[in-house]
Protein backbone atom coordinates (compact mmCIF):
# COMPACT_ATOMS: atom_id res chain seq x y z
CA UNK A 1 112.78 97.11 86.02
CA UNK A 2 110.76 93.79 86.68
CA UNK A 3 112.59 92.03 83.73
CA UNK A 4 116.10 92.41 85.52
CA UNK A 5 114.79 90.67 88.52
CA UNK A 6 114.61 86.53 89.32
CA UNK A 7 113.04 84.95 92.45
CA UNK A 8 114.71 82.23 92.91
CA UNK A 9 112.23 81.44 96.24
CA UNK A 10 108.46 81.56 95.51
CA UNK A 11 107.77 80.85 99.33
CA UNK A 12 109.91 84.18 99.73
CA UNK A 13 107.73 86.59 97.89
CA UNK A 14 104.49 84.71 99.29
CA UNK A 15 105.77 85.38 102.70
CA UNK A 16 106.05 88.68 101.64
CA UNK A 17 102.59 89.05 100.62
CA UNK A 18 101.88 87.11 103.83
CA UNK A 19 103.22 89.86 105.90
CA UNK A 20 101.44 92.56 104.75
CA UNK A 21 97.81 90.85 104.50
CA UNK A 22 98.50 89.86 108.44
CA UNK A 23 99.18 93.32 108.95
CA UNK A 24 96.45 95.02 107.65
CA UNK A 25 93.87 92.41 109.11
CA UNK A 26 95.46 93.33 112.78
CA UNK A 27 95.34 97.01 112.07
CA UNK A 28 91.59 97.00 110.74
CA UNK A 29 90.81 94.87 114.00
CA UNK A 30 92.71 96.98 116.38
CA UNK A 31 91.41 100.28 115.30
CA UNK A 32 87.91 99.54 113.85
CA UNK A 33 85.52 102.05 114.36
CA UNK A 34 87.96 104.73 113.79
CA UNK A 35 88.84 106.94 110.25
CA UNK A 36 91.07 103.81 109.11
CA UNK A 37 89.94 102.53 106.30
CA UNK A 38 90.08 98.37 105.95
CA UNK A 39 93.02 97.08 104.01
CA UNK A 40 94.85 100.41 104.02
CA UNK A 41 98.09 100.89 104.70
CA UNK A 42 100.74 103.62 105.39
CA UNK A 43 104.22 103.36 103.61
CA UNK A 44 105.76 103.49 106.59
CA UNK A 45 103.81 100.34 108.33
CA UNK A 46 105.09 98.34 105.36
CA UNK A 47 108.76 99.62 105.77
CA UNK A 48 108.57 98.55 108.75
CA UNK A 49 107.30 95.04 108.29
CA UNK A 50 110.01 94.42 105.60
CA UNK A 51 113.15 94.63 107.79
CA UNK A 52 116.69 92.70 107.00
CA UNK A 53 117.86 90.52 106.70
CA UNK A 54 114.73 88.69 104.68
CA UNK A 55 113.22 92.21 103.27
CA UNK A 56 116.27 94.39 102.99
CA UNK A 57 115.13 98.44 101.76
CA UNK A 58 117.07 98.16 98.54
CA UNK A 59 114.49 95.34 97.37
CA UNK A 60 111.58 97.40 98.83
CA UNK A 61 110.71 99.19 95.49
CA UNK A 62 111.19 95.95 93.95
CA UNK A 63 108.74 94.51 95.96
CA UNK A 64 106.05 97.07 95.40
CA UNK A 65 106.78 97.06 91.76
CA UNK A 66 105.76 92.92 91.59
CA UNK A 67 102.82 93.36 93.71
CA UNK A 68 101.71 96.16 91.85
CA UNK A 69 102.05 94.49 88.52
CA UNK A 70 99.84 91.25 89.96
CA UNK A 71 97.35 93.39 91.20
CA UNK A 72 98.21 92.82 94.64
CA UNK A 73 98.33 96.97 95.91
CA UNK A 74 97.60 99.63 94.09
CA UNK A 75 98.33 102.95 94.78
CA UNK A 76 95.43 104.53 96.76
CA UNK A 77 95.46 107.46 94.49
CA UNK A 78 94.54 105.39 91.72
CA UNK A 79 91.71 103.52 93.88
CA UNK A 80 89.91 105.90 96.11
CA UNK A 81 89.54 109.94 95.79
CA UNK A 82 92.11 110.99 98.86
CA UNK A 83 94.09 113.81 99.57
CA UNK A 84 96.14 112.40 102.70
CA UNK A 85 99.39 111.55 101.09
CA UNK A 86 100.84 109.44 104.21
CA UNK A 87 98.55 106.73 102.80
CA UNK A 88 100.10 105.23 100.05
CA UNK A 89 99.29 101.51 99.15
CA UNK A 90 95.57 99.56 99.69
CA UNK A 91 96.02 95.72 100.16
CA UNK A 92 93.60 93.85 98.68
CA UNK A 93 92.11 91.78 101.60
CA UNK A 94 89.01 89.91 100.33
CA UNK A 95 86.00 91.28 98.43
CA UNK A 96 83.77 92.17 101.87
CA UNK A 97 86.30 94.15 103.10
CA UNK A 98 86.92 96.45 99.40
CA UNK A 99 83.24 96.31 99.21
CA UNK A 100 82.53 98.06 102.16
CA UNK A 101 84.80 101.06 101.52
């Protein structure tokens, strides 16, 4: 649960966030023009952005549970009619980029 958990760093979980924003831009500029769509990405890319020691797995559900809650992700299931289940969270880039999917 959210409740049991304290940051003690702000600059910790905004580097988080940081991380996967960076991410997603790169992606969407390295494959654009392809099926990918902007500000999507796979489980797996963020497991393996957040890596120990600063983003070890046991906080990973953590993690997704705050930025969830802020309205930072959101499920794709919840945003966009898919059926590929690899793709998991959508990152909230900027409102060009959600407006154009």
């Amino acid at each position: 649960k959210l409740q049991d958990w304290v940051v003690l760093d702000p600059q910790w979980l905004h580097d988080c966030v940081s991380l996967l924003f960076t991410a997603a831009r790169q992606l969407d500029n390295e494959k654009s023009g392809t099926e990918r769509r902007p500000g999507v990405l796979k489980q797996s890319d963020i497991e393996s952005l957040w890596k120990s020691p600063n983003y070890p797995a046991e906080l990973h559900s953590f993690l997704l549970q705050i930025l969830q809650k802020f309205d930072i992700i959101a499920p794709l299931e919840y945003v966009l009619p898919i059926t590929a289940k690899k793709i998991m969270l959508m990152v909230a880039l900027d409102a060009e980029n959600m407006a154009s999917t």
